[in-house]
PDB file of N, CA and C in Angstrom:
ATOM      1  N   UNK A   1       2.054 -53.795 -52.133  1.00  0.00           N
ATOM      2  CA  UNK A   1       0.911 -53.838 -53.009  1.00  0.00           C
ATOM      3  C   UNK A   1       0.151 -52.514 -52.894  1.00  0.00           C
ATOM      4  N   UNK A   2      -0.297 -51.889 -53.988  1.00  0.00           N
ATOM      5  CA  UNK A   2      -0.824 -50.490 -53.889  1.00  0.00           C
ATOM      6  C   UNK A   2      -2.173 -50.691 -53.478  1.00  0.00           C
ATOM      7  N   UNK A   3      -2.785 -49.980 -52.440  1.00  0.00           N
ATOM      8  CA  UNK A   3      -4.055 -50.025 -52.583  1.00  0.00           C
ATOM      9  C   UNK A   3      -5.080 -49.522 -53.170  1.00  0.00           C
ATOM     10  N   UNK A   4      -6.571 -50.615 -53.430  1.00  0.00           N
ATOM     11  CA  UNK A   4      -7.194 -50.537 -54.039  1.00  0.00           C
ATOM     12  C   UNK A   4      -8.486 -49.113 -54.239  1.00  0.00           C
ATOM     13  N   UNK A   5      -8.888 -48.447 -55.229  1.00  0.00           N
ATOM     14  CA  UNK A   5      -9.851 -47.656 -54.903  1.00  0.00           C
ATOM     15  C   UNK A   5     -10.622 -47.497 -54.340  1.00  0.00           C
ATOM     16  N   UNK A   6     -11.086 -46.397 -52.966  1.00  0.00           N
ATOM     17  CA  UNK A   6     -12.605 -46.621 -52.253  1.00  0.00           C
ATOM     18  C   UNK A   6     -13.654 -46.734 -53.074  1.00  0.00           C
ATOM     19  N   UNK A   7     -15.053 -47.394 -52.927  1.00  0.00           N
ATOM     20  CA  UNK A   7     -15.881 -46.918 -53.458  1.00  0.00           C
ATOM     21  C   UNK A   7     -16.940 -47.095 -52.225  1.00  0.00           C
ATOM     22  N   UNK A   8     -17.626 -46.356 -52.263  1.00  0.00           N
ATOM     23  CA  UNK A   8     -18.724 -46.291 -51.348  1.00  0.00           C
ATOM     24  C   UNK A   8     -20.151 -46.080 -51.701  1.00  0.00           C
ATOM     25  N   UNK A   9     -21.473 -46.531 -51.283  1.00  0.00           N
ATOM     26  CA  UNK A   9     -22.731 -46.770 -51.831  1.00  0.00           C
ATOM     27  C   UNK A   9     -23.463 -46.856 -50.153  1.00  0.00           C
ATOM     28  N   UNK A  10     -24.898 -45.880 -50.252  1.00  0.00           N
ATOM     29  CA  UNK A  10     -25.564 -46.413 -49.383  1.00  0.00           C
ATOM     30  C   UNK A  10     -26.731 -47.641 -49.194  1.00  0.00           C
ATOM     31  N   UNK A  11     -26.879 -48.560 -48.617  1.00  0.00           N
ATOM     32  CA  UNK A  11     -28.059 -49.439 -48.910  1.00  0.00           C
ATOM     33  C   UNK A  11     -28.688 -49.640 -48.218  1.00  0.00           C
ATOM     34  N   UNK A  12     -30.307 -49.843 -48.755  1.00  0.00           N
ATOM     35  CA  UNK A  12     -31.036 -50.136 -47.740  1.00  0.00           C
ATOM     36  C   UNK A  12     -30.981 -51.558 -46.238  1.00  0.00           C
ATOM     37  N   UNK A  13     -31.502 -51.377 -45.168  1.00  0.00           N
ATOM     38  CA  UNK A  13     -31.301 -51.634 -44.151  1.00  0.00           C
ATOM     39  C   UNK A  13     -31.658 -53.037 -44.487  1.00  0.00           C
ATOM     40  N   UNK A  14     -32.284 -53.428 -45.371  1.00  0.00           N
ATOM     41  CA  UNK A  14     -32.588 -55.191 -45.628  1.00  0.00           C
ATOM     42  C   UNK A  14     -31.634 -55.580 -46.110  1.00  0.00           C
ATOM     43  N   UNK A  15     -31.276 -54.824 -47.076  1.00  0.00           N
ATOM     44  CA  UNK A  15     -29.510 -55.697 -47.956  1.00  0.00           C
ATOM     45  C   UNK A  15     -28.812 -55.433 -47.100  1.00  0.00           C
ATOM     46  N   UNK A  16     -28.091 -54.535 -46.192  1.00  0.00           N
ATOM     47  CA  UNK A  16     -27.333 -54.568 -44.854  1.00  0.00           C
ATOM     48  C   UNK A  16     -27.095 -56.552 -44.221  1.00  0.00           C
ATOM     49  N   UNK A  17     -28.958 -55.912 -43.811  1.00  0.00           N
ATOM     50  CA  UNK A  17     -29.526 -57.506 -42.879  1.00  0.00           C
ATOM     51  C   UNK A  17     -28.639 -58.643 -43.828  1.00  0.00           C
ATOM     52  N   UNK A  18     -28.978 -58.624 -44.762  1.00  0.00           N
ATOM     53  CA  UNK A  18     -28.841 -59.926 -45.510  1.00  0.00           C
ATOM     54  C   UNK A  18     -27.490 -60.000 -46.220  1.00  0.00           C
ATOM     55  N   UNK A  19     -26.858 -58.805 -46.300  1.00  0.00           N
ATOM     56  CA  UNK A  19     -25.143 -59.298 -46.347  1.00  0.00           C
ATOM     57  C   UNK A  19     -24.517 -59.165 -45.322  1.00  0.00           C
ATOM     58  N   UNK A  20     -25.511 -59.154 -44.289  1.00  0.00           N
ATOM     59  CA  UNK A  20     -24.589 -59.873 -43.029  1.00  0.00           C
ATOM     60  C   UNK A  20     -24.505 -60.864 -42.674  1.00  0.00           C
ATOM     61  N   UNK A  21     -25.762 -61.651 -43.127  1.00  0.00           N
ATOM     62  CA  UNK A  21     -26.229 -63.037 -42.588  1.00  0.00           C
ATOM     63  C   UNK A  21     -25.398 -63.847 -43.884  1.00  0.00           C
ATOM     64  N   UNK A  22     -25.443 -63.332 -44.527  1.00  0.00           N
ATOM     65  CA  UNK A  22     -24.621 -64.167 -45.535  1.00  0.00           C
ATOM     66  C   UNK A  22     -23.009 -64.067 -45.421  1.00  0.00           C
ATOM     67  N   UNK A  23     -22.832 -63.155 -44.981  1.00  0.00           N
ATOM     68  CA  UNK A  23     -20.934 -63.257 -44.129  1.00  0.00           C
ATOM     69  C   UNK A  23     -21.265 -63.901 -43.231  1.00  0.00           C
ATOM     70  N   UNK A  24     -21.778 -63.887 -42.353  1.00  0.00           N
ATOM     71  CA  UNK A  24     -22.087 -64.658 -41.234  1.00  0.00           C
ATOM     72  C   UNK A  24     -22.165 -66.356 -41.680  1.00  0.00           C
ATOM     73  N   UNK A  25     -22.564 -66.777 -42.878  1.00  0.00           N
ATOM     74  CA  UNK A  25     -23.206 -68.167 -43.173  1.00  0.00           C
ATOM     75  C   UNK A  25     -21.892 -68.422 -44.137  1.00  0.00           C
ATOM     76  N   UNK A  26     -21.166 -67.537 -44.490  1.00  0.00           N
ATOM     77  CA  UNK A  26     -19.590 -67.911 -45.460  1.00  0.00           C
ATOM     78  C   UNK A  26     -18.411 -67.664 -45.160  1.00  0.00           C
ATOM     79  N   UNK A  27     -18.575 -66.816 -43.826  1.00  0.00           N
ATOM     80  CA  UNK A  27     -17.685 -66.755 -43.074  1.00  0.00           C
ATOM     81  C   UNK A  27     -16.582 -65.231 -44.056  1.00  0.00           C
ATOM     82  N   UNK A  28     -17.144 -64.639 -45.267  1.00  0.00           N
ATOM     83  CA  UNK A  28     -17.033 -63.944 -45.576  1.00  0.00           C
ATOM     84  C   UNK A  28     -16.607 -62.396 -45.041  1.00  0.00           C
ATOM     85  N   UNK A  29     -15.867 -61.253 -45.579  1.00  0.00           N
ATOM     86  CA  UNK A  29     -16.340 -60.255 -45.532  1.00  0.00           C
ATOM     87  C   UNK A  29     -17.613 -59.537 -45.953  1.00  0.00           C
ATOM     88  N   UNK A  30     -18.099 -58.388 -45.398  1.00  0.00           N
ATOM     89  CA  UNK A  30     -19.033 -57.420 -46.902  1.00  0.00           C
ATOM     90  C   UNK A  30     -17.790 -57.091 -47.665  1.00  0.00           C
ATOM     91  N   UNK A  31     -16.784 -56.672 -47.688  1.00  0.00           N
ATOM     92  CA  UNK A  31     -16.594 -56.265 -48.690  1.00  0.00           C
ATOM     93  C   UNK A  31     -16.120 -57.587 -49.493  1.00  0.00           C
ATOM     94  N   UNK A  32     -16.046 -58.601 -49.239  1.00  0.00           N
ATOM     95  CA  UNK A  32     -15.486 -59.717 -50.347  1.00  0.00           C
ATOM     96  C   UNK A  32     -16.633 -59.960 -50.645  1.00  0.00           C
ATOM     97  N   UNK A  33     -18.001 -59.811 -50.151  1.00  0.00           N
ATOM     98  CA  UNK A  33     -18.894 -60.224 -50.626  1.00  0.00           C
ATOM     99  C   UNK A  33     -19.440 -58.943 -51.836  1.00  0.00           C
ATOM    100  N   UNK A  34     -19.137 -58.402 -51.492  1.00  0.00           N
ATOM    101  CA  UNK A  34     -19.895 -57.007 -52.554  1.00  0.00           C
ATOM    102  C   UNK A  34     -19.031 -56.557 -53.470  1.00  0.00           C
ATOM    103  N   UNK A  35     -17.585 -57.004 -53.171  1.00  0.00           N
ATOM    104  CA  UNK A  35     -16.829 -57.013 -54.652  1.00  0.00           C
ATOM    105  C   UNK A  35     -16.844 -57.927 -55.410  1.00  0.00           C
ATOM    106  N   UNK A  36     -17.223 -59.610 -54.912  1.00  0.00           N
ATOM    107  CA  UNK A  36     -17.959 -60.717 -56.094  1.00  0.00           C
ATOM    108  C   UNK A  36     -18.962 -60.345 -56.574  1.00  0.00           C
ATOM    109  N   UNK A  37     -19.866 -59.379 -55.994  1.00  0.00           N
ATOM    110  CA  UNK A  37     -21.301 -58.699 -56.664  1.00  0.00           C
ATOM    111  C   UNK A  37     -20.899 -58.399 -57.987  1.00  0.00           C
ATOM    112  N   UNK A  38     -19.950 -57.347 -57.257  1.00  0.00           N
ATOM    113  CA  UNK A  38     -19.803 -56.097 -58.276  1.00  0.00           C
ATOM    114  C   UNK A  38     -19.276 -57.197 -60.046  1.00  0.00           C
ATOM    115  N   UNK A  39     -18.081 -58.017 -59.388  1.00  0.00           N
ATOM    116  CA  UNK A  39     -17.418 -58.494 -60.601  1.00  0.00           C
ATOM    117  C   UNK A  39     -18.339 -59.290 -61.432  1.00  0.00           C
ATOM    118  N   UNK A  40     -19.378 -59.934 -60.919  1.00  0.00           N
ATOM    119  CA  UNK A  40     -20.650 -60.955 -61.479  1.00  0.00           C
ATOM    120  C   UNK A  40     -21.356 -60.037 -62.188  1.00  0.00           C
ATOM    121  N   UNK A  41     -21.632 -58.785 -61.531  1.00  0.00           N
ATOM    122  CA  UNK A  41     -22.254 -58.052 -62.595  1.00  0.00           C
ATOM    123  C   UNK A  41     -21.368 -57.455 -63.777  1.00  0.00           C
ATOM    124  N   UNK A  42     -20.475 -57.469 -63.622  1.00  0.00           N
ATOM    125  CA  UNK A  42     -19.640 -56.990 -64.383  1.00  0.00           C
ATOM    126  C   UNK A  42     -18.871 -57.646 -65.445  1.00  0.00           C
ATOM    127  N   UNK A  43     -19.468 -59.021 -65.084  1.00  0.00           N
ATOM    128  CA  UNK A  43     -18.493 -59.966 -65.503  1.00  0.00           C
ATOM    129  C   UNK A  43     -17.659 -60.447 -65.858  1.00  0.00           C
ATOM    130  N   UNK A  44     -16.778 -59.903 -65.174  1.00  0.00           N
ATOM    131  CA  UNK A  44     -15.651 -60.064 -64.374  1.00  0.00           C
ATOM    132  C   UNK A  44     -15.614 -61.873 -64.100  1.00  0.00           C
ATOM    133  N   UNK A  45     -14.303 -62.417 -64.602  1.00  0.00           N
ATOM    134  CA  UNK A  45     -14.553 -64.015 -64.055  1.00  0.00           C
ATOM    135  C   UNK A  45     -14.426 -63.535 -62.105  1.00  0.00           C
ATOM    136  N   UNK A  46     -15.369 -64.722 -61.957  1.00  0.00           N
ATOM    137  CA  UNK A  46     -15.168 -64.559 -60.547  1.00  0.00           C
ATOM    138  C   UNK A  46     -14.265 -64.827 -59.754  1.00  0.00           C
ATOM    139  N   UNK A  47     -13.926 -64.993 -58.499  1.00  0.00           N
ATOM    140  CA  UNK A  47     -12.229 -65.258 -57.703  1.00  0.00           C
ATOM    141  C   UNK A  47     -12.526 -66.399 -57.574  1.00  0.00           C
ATOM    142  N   UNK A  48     -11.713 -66.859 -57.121  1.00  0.00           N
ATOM    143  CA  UNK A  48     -11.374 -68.679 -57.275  1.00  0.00           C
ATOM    144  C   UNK A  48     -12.257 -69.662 -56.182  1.00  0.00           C
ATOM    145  N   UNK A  49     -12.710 -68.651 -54.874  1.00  0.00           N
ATOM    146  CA  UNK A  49     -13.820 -68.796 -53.510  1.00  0.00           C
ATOM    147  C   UNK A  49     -14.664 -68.879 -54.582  1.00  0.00           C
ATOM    148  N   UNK A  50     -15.792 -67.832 -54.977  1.00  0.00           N
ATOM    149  CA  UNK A  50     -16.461 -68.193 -55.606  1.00  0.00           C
ATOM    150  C   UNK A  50     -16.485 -69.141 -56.675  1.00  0.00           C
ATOM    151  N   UNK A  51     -15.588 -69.740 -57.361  1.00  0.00           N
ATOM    152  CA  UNK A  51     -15.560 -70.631 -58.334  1.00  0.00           C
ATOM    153  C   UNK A  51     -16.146 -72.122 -57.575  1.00  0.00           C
ATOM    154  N   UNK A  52     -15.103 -71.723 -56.405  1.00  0.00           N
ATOM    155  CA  UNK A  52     -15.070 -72.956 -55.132  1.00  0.00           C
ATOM    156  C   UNK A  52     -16.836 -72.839 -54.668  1.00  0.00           C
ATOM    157  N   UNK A  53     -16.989 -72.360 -54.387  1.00  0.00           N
ATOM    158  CA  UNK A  53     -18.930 -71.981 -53.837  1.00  0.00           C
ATOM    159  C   UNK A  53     -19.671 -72.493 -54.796  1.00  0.00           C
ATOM    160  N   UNK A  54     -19.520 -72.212 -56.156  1.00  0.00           N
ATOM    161  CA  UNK A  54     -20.548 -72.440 -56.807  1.00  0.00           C
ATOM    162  C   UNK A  54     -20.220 -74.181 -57.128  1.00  0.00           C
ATOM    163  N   UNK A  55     -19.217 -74.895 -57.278  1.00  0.00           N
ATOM    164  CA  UNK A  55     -18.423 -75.734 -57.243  1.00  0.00           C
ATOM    165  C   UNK A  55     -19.596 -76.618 -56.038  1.00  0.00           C
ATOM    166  N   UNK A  56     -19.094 -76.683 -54.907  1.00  0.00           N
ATOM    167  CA  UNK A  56     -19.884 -76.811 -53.730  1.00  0.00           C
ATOM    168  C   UNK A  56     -21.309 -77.115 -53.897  1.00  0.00           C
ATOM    169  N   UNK A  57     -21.895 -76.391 -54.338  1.00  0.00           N
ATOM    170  CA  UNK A  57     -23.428 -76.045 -54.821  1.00  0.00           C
ATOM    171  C   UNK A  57     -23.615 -77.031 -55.561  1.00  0.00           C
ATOM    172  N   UNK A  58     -22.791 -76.956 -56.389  1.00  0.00           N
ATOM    173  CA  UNK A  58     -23.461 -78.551 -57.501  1.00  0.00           C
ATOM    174  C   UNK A  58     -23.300 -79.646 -56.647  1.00  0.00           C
ATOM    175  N   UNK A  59     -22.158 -79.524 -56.295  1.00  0.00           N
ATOM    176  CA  UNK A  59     -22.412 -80.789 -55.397  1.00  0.00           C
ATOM    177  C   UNK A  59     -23.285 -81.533 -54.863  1.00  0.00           C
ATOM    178  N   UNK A  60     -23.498 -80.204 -54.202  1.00  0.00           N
ATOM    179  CA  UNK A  60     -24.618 -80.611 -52.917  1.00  0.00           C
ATOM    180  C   UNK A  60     -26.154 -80.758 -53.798  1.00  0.00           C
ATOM    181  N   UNK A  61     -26.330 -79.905 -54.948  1.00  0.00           N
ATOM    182  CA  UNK A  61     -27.911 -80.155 -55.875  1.00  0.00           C
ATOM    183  C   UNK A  61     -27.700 -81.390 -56.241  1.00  0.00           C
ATOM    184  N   UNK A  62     -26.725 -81.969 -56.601  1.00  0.00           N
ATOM    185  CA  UNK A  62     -26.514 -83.725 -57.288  1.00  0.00           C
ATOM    186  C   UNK A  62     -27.005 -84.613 -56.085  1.00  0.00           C
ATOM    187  N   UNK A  63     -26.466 -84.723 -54.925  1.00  0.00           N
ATOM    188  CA  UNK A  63     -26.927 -84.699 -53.915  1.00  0.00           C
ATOM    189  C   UNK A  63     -28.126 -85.385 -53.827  1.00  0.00           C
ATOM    190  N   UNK A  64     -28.987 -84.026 -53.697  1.00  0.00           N
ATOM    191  CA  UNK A  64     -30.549 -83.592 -53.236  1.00  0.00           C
ATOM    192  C   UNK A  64     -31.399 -84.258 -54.592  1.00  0.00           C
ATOM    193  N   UNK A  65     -30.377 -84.623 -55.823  1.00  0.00           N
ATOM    194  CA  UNK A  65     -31.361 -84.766 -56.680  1.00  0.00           C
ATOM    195  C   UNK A  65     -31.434 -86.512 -56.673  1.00  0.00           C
ATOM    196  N   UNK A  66     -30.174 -86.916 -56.130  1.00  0.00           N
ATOM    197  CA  UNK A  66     -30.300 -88.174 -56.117  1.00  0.00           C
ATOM    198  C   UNK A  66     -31.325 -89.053 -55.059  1.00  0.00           C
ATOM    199  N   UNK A  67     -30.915 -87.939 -54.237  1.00  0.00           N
ATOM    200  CA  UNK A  67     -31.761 -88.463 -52.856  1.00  0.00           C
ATOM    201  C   UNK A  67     -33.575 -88.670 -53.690  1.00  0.00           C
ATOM    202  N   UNK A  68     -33.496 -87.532 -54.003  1.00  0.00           N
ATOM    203  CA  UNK A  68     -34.927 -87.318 -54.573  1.00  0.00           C
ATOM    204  C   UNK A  68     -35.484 -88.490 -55.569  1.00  0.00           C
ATOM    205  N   UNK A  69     -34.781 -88.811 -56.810  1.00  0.00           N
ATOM    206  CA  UNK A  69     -34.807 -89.802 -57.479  1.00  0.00           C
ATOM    207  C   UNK A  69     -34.938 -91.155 -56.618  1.00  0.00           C
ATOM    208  N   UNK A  70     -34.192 -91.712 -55.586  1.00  0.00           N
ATOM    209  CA  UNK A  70     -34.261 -92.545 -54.959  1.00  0.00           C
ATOM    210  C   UNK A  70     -35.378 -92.771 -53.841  1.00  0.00           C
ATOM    211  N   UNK A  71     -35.870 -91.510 -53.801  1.00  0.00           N
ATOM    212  CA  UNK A  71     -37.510 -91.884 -52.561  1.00  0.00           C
ATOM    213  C   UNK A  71     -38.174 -91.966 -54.043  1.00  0.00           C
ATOM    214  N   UNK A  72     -38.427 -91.080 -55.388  1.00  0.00           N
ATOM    215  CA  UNK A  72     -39.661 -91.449 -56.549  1.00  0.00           C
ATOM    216  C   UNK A  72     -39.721 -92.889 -56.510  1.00  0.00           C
ATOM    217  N   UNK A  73     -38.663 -93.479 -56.874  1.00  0.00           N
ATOM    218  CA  UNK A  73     -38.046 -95.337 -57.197  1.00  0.00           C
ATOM    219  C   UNK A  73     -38.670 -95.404 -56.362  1.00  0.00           C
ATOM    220  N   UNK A  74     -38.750 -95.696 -54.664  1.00  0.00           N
ATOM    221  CA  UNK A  74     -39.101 -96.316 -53.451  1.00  0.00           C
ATOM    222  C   UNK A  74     -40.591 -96.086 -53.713  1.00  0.00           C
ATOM    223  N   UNK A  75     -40.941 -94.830 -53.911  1.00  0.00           N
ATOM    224  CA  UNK A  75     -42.706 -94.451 -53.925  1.00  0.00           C
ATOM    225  C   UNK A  75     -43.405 -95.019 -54.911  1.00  0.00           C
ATOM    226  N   UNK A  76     -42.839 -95.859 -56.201  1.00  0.00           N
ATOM    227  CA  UNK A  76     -43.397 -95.831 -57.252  1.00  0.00           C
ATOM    228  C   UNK A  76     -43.878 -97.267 -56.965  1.00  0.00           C
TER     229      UNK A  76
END
């Protein structure tokens, strides 16, 4: 497989912080994380992880919304 083009960017020391903690919390790379950036902005369909993540996410808001609906019922 040929490899892919470098690209390189400097960023400030908070986005550092916080795409680390977010590899850290997805078990991610930075760079898998900053090439879904790039493709979202680009829009680019996203890779199939992210399809899976955002996937996940609903889940879990259906979830939180049911829970929620079900204490209003109880409170009302």
């Amino acid at each position: 497989m040929a490899e892919s083009p470098l690209a390189s960017a400097r960023l400030p020391q908070e986005w550092m912080a916080q795409l680390d903690e977010i590899a850290q919390q997805t078990g991610k790379s930075r760079t898998d994380l900053v090439r879904e950036a790039i493709a979202m902005y680009l829009g680019v369909i996203p890779p199939e992880g992210v399809r899976s993540d955002l996937e996940q996410l609903k889940n879990r808001v259906e979830i939180v919304e049911k829970k929620l609906q079900i204490q209003e019922y109880q409170t009302s």
